[in-house]
N, C-alpha and C. Protein backbone atom coordinates (compact mmCIF):
# COMPACT_ATOMS: atom_id res chain seq x y z
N UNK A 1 106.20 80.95 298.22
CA UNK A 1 105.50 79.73 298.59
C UNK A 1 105.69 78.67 297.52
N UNK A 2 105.55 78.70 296.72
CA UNK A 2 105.43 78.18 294.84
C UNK A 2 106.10 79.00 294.04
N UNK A 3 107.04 78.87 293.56
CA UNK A 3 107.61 79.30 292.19
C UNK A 3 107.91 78.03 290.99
N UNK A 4 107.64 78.71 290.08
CA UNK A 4 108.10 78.16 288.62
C UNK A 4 108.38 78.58 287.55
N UNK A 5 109.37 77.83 286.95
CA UNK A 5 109.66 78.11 286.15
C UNK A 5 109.68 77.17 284.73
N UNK A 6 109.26 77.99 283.77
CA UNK A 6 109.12 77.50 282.26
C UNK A 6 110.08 77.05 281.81
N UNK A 7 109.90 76.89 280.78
CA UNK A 7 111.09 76.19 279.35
C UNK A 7 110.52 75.46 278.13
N UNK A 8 111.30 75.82 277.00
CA UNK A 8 110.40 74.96 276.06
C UNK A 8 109.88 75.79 274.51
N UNK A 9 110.00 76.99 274.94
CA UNK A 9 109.47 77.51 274.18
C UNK A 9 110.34 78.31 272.89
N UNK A 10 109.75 78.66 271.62
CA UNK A 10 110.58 78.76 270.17
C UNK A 10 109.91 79.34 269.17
N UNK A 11 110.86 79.22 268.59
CA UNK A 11 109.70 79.15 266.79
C UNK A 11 109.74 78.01 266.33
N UNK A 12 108.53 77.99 265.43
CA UNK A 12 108.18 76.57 264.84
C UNK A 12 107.37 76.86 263.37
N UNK A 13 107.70 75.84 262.86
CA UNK A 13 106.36 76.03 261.61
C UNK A 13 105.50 76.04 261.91
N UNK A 14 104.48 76.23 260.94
CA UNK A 14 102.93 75.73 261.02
C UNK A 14 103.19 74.39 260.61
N UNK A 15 102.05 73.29 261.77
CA UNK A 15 102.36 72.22 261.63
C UNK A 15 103.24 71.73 262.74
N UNK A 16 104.27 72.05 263.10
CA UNK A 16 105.07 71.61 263.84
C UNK A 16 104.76 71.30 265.46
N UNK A 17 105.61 70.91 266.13
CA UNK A 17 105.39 70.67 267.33
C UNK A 17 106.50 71.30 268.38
N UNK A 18 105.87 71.69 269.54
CA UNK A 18 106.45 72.09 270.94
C UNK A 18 106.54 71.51 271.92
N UNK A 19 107.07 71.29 272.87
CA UNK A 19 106.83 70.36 274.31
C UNK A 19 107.18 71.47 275.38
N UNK A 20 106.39 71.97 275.98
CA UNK A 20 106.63 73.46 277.63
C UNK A 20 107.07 72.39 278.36
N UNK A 21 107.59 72.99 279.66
CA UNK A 21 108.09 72.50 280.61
C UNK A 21 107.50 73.36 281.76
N UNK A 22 107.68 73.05 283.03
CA UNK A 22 107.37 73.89 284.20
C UNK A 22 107.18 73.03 285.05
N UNK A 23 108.52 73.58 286.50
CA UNK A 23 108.93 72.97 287.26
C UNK A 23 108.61 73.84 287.79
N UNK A 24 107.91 73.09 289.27
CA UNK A 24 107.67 74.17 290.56
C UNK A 24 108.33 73.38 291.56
N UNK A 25 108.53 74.73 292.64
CA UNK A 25 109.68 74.43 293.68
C UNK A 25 108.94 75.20 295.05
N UNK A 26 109.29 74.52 296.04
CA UNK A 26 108.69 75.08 297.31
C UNK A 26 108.16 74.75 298.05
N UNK A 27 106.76 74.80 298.29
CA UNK A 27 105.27 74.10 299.31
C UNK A 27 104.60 73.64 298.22
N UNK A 28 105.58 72.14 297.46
CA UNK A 28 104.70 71.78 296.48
C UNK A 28 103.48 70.63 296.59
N UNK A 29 103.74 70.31 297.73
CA UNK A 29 102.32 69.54 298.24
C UNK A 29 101.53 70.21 298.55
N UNK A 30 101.13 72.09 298.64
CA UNK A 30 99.94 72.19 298.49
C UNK A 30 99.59 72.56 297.54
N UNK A 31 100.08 72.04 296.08
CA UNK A 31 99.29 72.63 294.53
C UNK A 31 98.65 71.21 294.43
N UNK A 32 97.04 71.99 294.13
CA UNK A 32 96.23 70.90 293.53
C UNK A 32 95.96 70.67 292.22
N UNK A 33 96.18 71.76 291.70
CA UNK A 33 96.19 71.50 290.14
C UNK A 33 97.02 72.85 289.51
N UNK A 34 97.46 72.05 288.36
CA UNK A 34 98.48 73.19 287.58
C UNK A 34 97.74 73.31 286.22
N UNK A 35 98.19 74.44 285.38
CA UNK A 35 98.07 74.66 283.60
C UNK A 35 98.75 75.60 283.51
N UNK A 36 97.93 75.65 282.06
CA UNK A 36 98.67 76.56 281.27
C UNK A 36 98.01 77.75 280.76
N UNK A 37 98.22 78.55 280.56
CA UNK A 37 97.86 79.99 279.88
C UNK A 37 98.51 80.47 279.03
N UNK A 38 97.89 81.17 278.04
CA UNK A 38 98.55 82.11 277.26
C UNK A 38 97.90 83.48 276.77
N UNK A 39 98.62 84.45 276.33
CA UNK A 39 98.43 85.56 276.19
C UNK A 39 98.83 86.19 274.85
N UNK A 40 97.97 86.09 274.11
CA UNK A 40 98.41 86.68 272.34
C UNK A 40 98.47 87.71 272.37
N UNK A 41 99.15 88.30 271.26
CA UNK A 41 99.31 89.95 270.50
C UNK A 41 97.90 90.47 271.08
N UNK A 42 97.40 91.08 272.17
CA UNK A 42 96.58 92.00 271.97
C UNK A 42 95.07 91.08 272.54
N UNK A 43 95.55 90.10 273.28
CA UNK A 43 94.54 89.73 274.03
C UNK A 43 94.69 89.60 275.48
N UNK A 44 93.40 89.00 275.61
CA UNK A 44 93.66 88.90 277.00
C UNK A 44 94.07 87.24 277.17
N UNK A 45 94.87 87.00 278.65
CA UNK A 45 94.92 85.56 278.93
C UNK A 45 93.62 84.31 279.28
N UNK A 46 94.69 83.40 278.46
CA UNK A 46 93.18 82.21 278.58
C UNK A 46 93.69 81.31 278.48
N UNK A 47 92.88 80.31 279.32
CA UNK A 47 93.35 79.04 279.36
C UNK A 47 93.43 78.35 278.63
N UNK A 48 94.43 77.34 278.39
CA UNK A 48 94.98 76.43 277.59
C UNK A 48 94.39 75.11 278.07
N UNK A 49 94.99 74.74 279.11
CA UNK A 49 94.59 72.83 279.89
C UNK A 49 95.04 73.09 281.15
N UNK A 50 93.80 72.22 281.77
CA UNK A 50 94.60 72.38 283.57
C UNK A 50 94.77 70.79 283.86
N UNK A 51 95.70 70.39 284.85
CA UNK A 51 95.32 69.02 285.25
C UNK A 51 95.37 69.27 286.65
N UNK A 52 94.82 68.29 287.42
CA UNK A 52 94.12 68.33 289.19
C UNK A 52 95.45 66.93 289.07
N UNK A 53 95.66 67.08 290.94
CA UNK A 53 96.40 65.75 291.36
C UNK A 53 95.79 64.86 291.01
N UNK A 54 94.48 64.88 290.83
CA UNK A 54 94.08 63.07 289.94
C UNK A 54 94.58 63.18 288.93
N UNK A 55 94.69 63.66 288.26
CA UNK A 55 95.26 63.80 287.25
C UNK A 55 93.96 63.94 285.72
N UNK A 56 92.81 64.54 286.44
CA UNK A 56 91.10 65.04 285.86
C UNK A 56 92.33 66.17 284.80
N UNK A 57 91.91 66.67 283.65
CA UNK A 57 92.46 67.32 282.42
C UNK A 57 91.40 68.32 282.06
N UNK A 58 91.62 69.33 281.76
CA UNK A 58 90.35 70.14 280.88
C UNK A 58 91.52 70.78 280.07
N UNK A 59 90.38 71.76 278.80
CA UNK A 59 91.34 71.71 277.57
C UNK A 59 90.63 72.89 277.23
N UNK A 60 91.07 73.80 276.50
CA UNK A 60 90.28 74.76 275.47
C UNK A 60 89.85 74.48 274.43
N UNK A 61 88.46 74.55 273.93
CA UNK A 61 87.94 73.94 272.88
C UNK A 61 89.05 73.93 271.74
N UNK A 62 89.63 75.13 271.62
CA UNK A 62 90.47 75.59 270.71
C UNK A 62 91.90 74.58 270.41
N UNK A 63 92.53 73.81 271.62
CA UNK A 63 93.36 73.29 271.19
C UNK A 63 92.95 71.84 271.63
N UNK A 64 91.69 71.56 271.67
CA UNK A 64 91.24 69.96 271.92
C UNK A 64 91.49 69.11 271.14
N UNK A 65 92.28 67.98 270.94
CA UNK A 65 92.92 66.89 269.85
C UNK A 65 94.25 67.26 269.47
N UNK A 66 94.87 68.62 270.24
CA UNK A 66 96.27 68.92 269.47
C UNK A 66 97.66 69.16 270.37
N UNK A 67 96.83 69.70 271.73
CA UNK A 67 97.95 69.61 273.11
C UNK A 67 96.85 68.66 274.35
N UNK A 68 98.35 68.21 274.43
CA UNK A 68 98.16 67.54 275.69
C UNK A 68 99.01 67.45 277.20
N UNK A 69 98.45 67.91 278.14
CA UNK A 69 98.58 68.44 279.64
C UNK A 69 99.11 66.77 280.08
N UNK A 70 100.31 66.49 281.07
CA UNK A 70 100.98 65.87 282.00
C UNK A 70 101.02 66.38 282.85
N UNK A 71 101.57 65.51 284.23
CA UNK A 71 101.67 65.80 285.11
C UNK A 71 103.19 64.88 285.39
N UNK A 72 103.77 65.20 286.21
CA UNK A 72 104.73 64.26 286.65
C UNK A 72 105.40 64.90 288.35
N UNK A 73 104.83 64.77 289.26
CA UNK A 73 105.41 64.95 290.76
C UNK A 73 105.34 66.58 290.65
N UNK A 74 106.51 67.20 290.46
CA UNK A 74 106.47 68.83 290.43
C UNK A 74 106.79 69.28 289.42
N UNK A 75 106.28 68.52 288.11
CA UNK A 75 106.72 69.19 286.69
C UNK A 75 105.46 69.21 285.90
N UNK A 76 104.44 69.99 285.10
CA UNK A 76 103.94 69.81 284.44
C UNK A 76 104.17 70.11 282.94
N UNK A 77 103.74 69.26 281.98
CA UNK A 77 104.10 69.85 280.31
C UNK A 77 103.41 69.99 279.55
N UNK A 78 103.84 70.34 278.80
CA UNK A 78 102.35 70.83 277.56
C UNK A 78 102.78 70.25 276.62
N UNK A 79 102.27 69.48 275.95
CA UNK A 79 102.66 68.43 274.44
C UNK A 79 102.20 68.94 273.25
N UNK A 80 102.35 70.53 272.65
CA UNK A 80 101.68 70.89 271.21
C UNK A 80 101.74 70.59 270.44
N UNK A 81 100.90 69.89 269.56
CA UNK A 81 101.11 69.14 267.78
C UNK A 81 100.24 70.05 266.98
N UNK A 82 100.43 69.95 265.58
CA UNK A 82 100.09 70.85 265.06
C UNK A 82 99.89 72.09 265.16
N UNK A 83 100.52 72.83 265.36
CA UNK A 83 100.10 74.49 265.91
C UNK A 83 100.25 75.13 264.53
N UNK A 84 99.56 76.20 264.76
CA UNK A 84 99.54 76.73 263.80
C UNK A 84 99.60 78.43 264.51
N UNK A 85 99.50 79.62 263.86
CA UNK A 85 99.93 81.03 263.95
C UNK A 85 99.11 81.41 264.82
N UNK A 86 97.60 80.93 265.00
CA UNK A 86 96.88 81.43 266.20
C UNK A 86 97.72 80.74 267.56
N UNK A 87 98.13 79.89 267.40
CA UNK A 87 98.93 79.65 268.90
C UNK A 87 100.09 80.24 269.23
N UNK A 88 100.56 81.62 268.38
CA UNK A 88 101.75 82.68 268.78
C UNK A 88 101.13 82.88 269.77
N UNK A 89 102.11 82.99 271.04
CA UNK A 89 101.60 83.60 272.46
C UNK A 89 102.82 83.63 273.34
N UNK A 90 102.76 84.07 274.60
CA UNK A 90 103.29 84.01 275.86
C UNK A 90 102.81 82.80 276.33
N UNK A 91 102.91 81.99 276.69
CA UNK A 91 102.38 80.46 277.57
C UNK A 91 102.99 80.89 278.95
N UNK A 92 102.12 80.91 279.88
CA UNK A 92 102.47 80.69 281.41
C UNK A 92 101.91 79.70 282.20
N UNK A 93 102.39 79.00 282.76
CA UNK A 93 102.56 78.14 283.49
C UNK A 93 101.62 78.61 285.23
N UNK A 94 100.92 77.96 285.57
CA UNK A 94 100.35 78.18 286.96
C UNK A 94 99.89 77.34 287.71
N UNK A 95 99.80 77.52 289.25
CA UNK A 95 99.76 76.76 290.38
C UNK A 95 98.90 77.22 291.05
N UNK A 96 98.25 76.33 291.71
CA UNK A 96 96.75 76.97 292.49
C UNK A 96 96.66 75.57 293.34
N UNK A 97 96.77 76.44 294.99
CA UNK A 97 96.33 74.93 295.79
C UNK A 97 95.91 75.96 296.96
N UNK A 98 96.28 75.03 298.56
CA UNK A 98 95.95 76.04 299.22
C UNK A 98 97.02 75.48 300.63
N UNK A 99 97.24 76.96 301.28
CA UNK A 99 98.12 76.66 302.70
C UNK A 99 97.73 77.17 303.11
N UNK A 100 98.04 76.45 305.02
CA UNK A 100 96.86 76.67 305.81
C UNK A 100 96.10 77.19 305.91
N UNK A 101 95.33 76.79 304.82
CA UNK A 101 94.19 77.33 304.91
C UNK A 101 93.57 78.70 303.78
N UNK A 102 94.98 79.05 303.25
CA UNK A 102 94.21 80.05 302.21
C UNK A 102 94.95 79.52 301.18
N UNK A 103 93.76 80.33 300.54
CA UNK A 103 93.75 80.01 298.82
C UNK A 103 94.92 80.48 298.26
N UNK A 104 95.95 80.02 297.21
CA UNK A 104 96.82 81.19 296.75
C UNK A 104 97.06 80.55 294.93
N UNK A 105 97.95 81.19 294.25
CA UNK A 105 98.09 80.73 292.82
C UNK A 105 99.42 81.70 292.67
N UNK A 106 99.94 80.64 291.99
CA UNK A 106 101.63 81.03 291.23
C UNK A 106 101.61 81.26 289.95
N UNK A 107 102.61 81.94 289.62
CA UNK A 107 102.38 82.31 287.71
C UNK A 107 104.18 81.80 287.81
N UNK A 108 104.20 81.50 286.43
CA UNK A 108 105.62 81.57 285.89
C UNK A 108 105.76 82.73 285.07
N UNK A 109 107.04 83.12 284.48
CA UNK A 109 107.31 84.45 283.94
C UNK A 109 107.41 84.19 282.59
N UNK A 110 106.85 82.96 282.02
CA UNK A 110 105.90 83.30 280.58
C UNK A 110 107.55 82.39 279.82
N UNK A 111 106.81 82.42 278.78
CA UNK A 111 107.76 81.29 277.45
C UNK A 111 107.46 81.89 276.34
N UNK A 112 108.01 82.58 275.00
CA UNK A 112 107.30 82.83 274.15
C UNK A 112 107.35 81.70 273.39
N UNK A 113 105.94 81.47 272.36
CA UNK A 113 105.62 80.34 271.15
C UNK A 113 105.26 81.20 270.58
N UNK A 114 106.16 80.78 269.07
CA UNK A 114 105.94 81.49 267.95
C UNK A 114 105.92 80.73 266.67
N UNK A 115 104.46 80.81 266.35
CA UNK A 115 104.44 79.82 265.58
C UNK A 115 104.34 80.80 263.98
N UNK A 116 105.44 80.58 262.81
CA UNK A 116 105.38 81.13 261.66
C UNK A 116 106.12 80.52 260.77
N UNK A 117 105.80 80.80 259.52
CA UNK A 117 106.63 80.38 258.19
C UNK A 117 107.90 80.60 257.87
């Protein structure tokens, strides 16, 4: 129905910056809002930032003032500044809208960020 796919992702310093990518393809007029997730060494997944077709934003306290969520037609990105070693993760990318009538949600198959010295 929805697939996507990532890009974007590396090593970096502490300090440094990333830009994700994620392009979805398919029944993309029924995603109402996309984000991001990630998944550290030994946790569980959690949200990063979502944005809605208005283009409404929410953020994790954790990276509030340092990434920032776009939107652009069927691409969304993630803008990371300053990261530092707690933001080593898997980042996935996801889609959540609905066709006819049911609910559904897409994952991408993950990006690693690795943020170290």
């Amino acid at each position: 129905q929805v697939q996507l796919v990532e890009s974007g992702g590396g090593l970096v310093q502490p300090g440094g910056s990333l830009r994700l990518s994620c392009a979805a393809s398919g029944i993309i007029f029924s995603i109402n809002t996309m984000g991001w997730y990630r998944q550290g060494p030994g946790n569980q997944r959690e949200a990063v930032a979502t944005i809605s077709t208005s283009g409404s934003t929410n953020y994790a306290d954790s990276v509030k003032g340092r990434f920032t969520i776009s939107r652009d037609k069927n691409t969304v990105y993630l803008q990371m500044n300053s990261l530092n070693p707690e933001d080593t993760a898997v980042y996935y990318c996801n889609a959540r809208g609905v066709i006819a009538g049911t609910s559904f949600g897409s994952w991408g198959q993950g990006t690693q960020v690795t943020v170290s010295s």
